[in-house]
N, C-alpha and C. Protein backbone atom coordinates (compact mmCIF):
# COMPACT_ATOMS: atom_id res chain seq x y z
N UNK A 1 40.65 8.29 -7.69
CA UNK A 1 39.31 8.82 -7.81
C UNK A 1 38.98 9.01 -9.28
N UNK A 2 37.48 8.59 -9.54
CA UNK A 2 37.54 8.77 -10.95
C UNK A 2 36.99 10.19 -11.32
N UNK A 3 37.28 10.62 -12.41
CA UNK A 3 37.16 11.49 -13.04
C UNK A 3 35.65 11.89 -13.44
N UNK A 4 35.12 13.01 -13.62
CA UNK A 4 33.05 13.43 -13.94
C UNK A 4 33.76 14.28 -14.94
N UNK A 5 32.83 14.21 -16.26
CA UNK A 5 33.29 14.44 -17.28
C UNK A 5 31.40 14.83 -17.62
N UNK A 6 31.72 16.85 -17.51
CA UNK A 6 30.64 16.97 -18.08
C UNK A 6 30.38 17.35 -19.53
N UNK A 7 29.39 16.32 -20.35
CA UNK A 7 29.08 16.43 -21.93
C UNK A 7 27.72 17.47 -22.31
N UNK A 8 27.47 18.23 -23.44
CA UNK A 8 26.72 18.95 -23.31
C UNK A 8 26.47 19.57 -25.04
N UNK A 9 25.81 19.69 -25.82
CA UNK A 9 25.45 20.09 -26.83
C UNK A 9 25.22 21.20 -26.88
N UNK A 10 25.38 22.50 -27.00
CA UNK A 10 25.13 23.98 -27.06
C UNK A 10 24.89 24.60 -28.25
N UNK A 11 23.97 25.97 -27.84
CA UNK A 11 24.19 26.84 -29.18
C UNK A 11 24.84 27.91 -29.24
N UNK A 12 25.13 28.79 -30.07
CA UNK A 12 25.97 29.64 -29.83
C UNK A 12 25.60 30.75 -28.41
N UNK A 13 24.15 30.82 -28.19
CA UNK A 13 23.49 31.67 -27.64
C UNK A 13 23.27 30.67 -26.26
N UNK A 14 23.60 29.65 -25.92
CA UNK A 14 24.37 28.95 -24.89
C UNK A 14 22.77 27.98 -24.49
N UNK A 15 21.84 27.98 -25.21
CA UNK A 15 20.98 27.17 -24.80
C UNK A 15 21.11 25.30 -25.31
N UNK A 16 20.74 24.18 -24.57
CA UNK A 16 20.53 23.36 -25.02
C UNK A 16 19.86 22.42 -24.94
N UNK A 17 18.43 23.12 -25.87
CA UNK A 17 17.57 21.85 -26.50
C UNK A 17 18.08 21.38 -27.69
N UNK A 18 17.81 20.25 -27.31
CA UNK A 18 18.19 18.72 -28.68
C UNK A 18 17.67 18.69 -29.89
N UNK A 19 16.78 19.73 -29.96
CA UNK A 19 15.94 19.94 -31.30
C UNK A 19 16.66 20.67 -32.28
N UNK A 20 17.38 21.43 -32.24
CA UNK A 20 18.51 22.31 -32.88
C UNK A 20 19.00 22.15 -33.93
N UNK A 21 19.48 20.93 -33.63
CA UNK A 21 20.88 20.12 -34.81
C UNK A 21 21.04 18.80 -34.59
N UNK A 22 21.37 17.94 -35.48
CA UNK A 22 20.84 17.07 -35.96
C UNK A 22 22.89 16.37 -35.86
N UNK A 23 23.96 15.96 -35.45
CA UNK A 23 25.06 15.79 -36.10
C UNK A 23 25.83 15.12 -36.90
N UNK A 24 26.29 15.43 -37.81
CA UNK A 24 26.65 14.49 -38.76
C UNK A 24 27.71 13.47 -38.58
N UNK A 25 28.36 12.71 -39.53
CA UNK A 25 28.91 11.53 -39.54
C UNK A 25 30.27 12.05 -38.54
N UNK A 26 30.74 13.23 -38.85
CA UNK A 26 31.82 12.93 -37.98
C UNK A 26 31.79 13.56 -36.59
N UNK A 27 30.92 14.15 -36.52
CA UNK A 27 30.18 14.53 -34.86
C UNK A 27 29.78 13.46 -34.11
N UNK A 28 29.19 12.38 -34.91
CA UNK A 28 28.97 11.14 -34.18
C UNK A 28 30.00 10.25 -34.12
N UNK A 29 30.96 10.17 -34.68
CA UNK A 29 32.02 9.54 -34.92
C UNK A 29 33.34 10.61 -33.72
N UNK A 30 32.87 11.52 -33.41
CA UNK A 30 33.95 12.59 -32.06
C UNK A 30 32.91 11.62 -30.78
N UNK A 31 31.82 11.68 -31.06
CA UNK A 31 30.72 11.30 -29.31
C UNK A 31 31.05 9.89 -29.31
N UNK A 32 31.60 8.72 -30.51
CA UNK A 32 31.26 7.75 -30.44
C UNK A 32 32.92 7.83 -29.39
N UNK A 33 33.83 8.16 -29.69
CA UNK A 33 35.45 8.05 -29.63
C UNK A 33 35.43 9.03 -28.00
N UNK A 34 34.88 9.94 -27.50
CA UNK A 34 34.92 10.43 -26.32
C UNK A 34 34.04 9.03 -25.16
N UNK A 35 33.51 8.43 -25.58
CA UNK A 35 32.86 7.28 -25.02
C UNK A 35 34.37 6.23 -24.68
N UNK A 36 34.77 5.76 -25.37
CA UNK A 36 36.06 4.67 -24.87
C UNK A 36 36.59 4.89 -23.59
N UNK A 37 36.38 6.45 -23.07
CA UNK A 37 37.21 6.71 -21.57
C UNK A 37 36.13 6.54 -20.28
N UNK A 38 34.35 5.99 -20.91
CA UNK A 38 33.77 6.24 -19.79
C UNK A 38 33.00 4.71 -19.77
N UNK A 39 32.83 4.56 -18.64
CA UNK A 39 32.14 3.63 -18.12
C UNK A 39 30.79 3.68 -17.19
N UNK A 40 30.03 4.75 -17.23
CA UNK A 40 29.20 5.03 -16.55
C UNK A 40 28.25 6.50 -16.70
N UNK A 41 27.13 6.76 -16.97
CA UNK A 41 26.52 7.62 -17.38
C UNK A 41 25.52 8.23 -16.48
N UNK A 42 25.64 9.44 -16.00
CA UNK A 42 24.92 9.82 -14.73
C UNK A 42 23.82 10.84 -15.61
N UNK A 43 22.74 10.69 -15.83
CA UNK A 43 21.56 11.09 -16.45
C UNK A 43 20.49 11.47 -15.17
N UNK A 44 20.19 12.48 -16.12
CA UNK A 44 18.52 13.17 -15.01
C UNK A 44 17.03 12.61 -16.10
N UNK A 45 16.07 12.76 -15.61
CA UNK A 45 15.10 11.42 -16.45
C UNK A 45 14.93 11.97 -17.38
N UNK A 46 15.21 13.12 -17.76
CA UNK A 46 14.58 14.02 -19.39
C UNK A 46 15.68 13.31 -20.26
N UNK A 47 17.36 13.72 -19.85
CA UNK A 47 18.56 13.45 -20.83
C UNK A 47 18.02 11.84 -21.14
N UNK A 48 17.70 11.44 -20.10
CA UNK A 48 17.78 9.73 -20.11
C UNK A 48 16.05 9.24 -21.02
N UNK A 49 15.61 10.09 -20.69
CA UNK A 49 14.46 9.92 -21.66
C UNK A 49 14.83 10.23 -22.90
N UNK A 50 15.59 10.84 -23.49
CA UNK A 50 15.47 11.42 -24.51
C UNK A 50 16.12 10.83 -25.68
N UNK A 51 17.39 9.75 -24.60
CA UNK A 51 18.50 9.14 -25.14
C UNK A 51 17.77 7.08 -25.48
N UNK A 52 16.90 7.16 -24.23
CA UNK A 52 16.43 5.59 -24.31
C UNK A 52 15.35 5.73 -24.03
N UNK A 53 14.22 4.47 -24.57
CA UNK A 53 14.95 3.69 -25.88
C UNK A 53 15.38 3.94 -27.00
N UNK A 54 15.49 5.23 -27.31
CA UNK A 54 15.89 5.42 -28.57
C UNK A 54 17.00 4.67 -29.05
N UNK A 55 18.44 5.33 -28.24
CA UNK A 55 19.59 4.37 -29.07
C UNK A 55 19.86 3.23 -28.73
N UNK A 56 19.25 2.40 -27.74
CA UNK A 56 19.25 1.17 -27.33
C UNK A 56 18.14 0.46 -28.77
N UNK A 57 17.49 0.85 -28.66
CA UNK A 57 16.65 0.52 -30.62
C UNK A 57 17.28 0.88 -31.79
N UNK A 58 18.02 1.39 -32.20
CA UNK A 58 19.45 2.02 -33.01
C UNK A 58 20.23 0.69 -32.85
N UNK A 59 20.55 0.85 -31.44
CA UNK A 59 21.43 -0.64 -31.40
C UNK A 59 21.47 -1.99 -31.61
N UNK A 60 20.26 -1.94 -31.27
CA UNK A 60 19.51 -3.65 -31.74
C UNK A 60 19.20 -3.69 -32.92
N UNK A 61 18.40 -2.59 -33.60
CA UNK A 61 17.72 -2.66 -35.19
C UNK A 61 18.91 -2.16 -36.20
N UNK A 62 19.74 -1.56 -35.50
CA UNK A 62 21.02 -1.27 -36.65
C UNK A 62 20.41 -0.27 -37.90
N UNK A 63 19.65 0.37 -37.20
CA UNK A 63 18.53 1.56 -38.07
C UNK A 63 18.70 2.91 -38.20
N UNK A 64 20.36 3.25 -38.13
CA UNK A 64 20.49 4.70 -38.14
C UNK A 64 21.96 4.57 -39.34
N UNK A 65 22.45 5.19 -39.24
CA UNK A 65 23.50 5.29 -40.09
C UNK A 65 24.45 4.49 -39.82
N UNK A 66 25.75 4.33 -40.23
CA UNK A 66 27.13 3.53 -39.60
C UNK A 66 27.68 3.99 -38.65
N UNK A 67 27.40 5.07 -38.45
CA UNK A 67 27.76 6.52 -37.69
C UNK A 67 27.03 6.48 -36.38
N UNK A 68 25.99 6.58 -36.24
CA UNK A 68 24.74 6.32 -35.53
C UNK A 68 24.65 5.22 -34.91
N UNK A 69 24.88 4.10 -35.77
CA UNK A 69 24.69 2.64 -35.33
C UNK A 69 25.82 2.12 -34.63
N UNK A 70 27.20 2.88 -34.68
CA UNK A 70 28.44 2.68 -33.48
C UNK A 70 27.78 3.37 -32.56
N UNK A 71 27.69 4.39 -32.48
CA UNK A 71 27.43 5.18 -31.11
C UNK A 71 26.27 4.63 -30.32
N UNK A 72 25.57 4.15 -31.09
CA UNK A 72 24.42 3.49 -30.25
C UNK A 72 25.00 2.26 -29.16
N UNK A 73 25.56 1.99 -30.15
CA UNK A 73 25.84 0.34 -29.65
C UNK A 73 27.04 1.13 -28.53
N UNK A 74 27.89 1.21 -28.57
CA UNK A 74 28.46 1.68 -27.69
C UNK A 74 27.94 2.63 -26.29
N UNK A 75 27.13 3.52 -26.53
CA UNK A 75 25.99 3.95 -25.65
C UNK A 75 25.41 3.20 -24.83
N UNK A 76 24.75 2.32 -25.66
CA UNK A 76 24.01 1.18 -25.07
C UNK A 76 24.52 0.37 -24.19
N UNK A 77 26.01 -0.20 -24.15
CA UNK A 77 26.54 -0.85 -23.47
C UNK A 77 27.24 -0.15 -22.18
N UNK A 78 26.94 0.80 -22.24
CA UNK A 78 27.39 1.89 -21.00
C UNK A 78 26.44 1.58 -19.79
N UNK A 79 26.67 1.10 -18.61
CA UNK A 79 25.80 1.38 -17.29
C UNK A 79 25.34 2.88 -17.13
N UNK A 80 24.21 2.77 -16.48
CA UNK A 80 23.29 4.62 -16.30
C UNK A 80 23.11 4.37 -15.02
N UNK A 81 23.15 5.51 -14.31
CA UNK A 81 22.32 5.80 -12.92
C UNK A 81 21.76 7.51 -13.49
N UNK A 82 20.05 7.05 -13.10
CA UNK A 82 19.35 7.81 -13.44
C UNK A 82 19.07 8.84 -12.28
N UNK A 83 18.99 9.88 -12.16
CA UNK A 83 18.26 10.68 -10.86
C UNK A 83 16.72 10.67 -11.38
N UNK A 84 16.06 10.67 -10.67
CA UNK A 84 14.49 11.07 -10.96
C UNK A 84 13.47 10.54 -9.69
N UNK A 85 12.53 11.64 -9.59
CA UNK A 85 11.59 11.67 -8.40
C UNK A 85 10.49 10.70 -9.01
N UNK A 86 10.51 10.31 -10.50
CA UNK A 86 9.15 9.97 -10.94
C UNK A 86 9.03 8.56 -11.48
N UNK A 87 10.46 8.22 -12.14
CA UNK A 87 10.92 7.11 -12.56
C UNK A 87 10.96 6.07 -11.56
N UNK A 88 10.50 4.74 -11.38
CA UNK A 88 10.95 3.65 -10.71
C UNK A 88 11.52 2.71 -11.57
N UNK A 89 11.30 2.56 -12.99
CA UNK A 89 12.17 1.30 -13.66
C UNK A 89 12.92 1.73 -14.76
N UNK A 90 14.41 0.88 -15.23
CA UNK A 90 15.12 1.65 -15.95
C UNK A 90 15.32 -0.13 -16.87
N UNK A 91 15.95 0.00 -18.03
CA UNK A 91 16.41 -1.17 -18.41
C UNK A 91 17.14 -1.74 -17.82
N UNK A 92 18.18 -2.96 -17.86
CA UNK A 92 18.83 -3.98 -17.09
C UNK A 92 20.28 -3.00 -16.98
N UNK A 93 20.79 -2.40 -18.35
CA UNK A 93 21.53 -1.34 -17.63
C UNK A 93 21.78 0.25 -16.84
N UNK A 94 20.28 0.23 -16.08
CA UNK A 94 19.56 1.48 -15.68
C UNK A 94 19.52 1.63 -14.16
N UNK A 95 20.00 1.92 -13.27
CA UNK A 95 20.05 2.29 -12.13
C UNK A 95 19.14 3.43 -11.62
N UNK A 96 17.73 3.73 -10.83
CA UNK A 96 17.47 4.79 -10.67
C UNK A 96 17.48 4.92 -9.09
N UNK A 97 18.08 7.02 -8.98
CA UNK A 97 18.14 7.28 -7.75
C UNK A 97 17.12 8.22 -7.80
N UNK A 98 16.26 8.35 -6.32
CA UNK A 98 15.49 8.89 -6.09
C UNK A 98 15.85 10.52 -5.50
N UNK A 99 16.92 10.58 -4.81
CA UNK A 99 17.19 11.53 -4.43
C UNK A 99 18.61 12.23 -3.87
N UNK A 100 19.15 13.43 -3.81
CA UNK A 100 20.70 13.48 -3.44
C UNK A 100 21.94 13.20 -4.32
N UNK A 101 21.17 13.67 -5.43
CA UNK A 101 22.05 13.47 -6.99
C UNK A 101 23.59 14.19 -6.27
N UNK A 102 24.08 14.71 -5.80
CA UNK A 102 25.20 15.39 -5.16
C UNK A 102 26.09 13.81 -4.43
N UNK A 103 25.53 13.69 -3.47
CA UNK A 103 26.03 12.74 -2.61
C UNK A 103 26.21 11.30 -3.60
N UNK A 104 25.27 10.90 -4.62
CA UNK A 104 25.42 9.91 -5.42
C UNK A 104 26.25 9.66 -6.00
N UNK A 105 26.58 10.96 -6.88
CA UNK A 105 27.75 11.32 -7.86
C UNK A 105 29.24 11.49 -6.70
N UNK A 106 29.18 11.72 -5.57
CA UNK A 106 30.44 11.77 -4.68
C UNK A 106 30.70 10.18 -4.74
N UNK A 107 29.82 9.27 -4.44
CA UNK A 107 29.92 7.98 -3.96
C UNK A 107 30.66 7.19 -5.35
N UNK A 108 29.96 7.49 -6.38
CA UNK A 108 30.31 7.03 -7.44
C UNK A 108 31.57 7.61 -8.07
N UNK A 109 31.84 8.53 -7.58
CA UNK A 109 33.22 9.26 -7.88
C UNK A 109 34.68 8.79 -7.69
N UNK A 110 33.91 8.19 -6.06
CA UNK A 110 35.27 7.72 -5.25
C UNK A 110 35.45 6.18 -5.77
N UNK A 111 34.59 5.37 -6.44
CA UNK A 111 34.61 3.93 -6.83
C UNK A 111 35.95 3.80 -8.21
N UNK A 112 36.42 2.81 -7.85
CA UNK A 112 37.52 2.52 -9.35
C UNK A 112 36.28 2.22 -10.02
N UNK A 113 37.30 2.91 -11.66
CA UNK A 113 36.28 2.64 -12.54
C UNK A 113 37.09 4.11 -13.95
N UNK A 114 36.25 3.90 -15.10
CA UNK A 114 36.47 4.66 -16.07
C UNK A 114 36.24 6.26 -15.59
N UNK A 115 36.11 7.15 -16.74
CA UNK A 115 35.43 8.07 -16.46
C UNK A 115 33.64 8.03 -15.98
N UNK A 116 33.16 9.10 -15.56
CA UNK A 116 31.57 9.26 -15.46
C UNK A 116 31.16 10.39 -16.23
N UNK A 117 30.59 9.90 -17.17
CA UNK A 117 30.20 11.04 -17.94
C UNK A 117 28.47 11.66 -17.68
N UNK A 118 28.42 13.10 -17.09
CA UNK A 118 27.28 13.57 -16.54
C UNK A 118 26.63 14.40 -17.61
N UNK A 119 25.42 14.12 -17.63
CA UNK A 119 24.75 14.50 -19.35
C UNK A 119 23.64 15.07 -18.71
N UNK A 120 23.23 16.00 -17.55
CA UNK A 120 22.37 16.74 -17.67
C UNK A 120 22.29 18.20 -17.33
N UNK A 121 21.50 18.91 -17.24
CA UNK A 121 21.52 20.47 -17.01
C UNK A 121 20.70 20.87 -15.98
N UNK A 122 19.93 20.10 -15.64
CA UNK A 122 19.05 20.12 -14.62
C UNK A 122 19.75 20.13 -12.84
N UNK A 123 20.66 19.21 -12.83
CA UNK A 123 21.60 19.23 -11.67
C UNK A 123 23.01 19.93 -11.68
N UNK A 124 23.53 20.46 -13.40
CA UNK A 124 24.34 20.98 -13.38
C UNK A 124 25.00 21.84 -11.92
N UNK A 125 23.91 22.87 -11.92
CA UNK A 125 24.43 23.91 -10.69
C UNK A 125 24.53 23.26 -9.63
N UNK A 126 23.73 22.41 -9.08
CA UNK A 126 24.45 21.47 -7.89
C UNK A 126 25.77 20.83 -7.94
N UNK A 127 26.05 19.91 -8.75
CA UNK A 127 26.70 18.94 -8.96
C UNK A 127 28.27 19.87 -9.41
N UNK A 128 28.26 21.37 -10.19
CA UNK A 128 29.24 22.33 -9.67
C UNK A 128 29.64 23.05 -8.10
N UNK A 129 28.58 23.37 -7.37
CA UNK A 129 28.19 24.17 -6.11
C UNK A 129 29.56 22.51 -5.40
N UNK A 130 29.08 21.46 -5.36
CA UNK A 130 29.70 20.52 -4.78
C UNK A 130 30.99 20.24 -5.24
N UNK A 131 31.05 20.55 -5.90
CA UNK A 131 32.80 20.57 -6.37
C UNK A 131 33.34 19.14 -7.51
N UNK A 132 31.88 18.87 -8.02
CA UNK A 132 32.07 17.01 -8.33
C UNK A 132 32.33 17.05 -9.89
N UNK A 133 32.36 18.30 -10.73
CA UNK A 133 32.65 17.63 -12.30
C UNK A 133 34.18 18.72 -12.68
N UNK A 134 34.78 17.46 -13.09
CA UNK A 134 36.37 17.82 -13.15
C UNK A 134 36.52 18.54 -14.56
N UNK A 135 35.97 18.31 -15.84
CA UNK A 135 35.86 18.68 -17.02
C UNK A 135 34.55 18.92 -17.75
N UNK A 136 34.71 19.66 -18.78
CA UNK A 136 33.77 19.87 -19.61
C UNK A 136 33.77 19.58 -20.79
N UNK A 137 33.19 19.07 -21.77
CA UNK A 137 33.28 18.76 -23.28
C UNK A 137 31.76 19.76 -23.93
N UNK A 138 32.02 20.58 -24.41
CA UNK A 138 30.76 21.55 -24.77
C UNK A 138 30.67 21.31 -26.42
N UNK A 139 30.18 21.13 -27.14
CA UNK A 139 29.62 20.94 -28.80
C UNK A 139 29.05 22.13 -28.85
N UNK A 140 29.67 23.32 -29.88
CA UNK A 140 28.86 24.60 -29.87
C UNK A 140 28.27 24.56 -31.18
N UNK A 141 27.09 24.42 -31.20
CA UNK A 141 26.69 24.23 -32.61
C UNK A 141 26.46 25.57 -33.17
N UNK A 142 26.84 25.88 -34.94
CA UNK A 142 26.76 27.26 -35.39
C UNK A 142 25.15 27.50 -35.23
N UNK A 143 24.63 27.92 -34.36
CA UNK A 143 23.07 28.10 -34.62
C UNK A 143 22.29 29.10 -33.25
N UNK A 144 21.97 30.22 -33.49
CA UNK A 144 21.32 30.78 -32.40
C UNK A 144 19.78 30.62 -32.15
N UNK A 145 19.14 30.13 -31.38
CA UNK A 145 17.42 29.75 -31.30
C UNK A 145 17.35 30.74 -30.52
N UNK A 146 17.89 31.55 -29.50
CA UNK A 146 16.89 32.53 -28.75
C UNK A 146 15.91 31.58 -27.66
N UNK A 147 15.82 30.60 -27.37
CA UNK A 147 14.86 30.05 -26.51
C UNK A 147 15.17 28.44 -26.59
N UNK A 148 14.93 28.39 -24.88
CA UNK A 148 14.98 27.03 -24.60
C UNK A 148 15.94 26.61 -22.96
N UNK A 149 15.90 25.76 -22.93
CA UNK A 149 16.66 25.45 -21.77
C UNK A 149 18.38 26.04 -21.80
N UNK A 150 18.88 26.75 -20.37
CA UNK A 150 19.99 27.37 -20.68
C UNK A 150 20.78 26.09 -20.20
N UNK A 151 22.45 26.43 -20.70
CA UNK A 151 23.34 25.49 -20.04
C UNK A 151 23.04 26.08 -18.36
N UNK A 152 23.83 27.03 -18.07
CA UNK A 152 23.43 27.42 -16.69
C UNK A 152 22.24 28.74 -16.37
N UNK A 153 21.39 28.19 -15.57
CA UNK A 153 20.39 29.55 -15.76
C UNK A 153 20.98 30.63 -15.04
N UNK A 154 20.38 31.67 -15.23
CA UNK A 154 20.63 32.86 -14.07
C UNK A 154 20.27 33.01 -13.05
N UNK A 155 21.65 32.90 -12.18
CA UNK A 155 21.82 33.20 -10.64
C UNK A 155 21.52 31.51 -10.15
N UNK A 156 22.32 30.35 -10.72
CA UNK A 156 22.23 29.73 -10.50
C UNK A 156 23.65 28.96 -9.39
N UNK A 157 24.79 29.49 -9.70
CA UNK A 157 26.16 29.34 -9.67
C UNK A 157 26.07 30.73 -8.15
N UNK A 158 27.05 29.78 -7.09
CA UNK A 158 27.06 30.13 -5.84
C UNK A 158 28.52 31.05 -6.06
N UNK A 159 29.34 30.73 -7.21
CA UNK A 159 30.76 31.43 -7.20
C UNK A 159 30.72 31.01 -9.08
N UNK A 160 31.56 32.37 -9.67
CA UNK A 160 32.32 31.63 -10.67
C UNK A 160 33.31 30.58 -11.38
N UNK A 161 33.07 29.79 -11.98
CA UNK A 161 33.99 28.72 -11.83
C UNK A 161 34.98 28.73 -12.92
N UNK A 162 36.23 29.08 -12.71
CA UNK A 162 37.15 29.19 -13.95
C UNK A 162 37.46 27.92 -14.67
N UNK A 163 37.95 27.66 -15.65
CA UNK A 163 38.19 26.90 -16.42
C UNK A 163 39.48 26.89 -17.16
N UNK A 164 40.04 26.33 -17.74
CA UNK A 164 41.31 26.35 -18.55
C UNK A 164 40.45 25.10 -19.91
N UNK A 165 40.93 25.93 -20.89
CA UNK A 165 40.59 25.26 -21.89
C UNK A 165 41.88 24.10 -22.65
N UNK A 166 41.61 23.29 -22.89
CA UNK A 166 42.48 21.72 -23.53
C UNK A 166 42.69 21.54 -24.72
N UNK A 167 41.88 21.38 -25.23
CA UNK A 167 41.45 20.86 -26.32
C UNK A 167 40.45 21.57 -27.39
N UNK A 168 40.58 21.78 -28.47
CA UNK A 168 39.32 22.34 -29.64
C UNK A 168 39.61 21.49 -30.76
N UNK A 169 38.24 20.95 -30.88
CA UNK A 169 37.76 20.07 -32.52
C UNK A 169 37.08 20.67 -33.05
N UNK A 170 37.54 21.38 -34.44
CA UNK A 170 36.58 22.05 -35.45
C UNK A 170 35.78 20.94 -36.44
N UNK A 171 34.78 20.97 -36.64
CA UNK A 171 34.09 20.52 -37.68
C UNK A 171 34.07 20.90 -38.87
N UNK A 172 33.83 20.66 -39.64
CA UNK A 172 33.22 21.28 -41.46
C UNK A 172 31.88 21.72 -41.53
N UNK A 173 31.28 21.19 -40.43
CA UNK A 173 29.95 21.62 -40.34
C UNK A 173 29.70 22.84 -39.64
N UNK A 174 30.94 23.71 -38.89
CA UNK A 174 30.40 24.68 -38.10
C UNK A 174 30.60 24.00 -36.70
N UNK A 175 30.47 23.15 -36.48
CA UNK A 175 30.64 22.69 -34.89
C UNK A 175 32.08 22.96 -34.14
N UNK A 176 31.90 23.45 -33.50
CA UNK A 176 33.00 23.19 -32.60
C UNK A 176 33.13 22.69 -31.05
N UNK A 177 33.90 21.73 -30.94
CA UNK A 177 34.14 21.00 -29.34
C UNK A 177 35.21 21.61 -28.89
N UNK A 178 34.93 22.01 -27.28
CA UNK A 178 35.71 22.43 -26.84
C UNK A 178 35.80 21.97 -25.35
N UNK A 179 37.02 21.46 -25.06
CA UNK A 179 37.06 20.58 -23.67
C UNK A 179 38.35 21.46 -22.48
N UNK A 180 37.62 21.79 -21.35
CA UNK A 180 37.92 22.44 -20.32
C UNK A 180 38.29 21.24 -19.11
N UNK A 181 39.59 21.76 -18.50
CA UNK A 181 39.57 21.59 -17.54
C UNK A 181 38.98 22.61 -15.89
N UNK A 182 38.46 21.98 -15.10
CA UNK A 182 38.47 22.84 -13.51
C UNK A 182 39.62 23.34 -13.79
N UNK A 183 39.75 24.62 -13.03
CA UNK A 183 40.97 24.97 -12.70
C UNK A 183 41.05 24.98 -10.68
């Protein structure tokens, strides 16, 4: 069974909008290198909006940094299955589901294959409630905004879910990654 590997950008104050922070060469160079273990990207239409076309244009125009311009390209070549009620067309590597993001991510779980890396916040509390994401990779960026979308909102989580922590990558910039296993 393959592995759901949830990715997630944070602030210290646990919210995450994308507007925040900006990451530098070797933050993109940690996202470009956590990518080699996955083969598949389970997006809700905002993450997936937010991500394409942007770095799929990064990838083709080679218009961001060296830094930028791996991760794109590598991004880019990743298959997506999108959830969304509103979306009907995705690029040639874009899959969209209309509904039952739970049952999707089970189906796709049980398929051989790399990791699945799940990049949104919107289904988070489901897609925990179901028992379907095995890890966490959290980016805590040094920065408190006070407002914005939470990782988990309140009273969203049917039980607490413990964790055992793995792994920590400090940055120079203040960042720190920190990767959990389920317990």
């Amino acid at each position: 069974m393959r592995t759901v590997s949830f990715g997630m950008n944070i602030s210290l104050d646990g919210y995450c909008d994308h507007t925040f922070a900006i990451p530098d060469e070797a933050l993109m160079d940690y996202f470009t290198e956590m990518m080699d273990d996955v083969d598949l990207f389970f997006f809700g239409r905002v993450m997936y909006q937010l991500m394409f076309p942007y770095w799929s244009d990064v990838a083709k125009d080679q218009s961001g940094s060296p830094a930028e311009n791996k991760f794109a390209q590598r991004m880019s070549a990743i298959d997506r299955v999108v959830v969304s009620r509103t979306l009907d067309t995705g690029d040639e590597k874009t899959r969209i589901v209309h509904s039952n993001p739970a049952a999707e991510l089970l189906k796709l779980k049980q398929q051989p294959g790399k990791k699945i890396s799940v990049d949104t916040v919107s289904m988070l509390p489901e897609l925990i409630a179901a028992g379907l994401i095995d890890e966490f990779n959290l980016v805590v960026h040094p920065v408190i905004v006070g407002k914005g979308r939470q990782l988990i909102p309140d009273g969203s989580l049917q039980e607490k879910l413990n964790l055992k922590l793995v792994n920590t990558v400090n940055f120079k910039s203040g960042c720190m990654a920190l990767h959990y296993l389920k317990q």
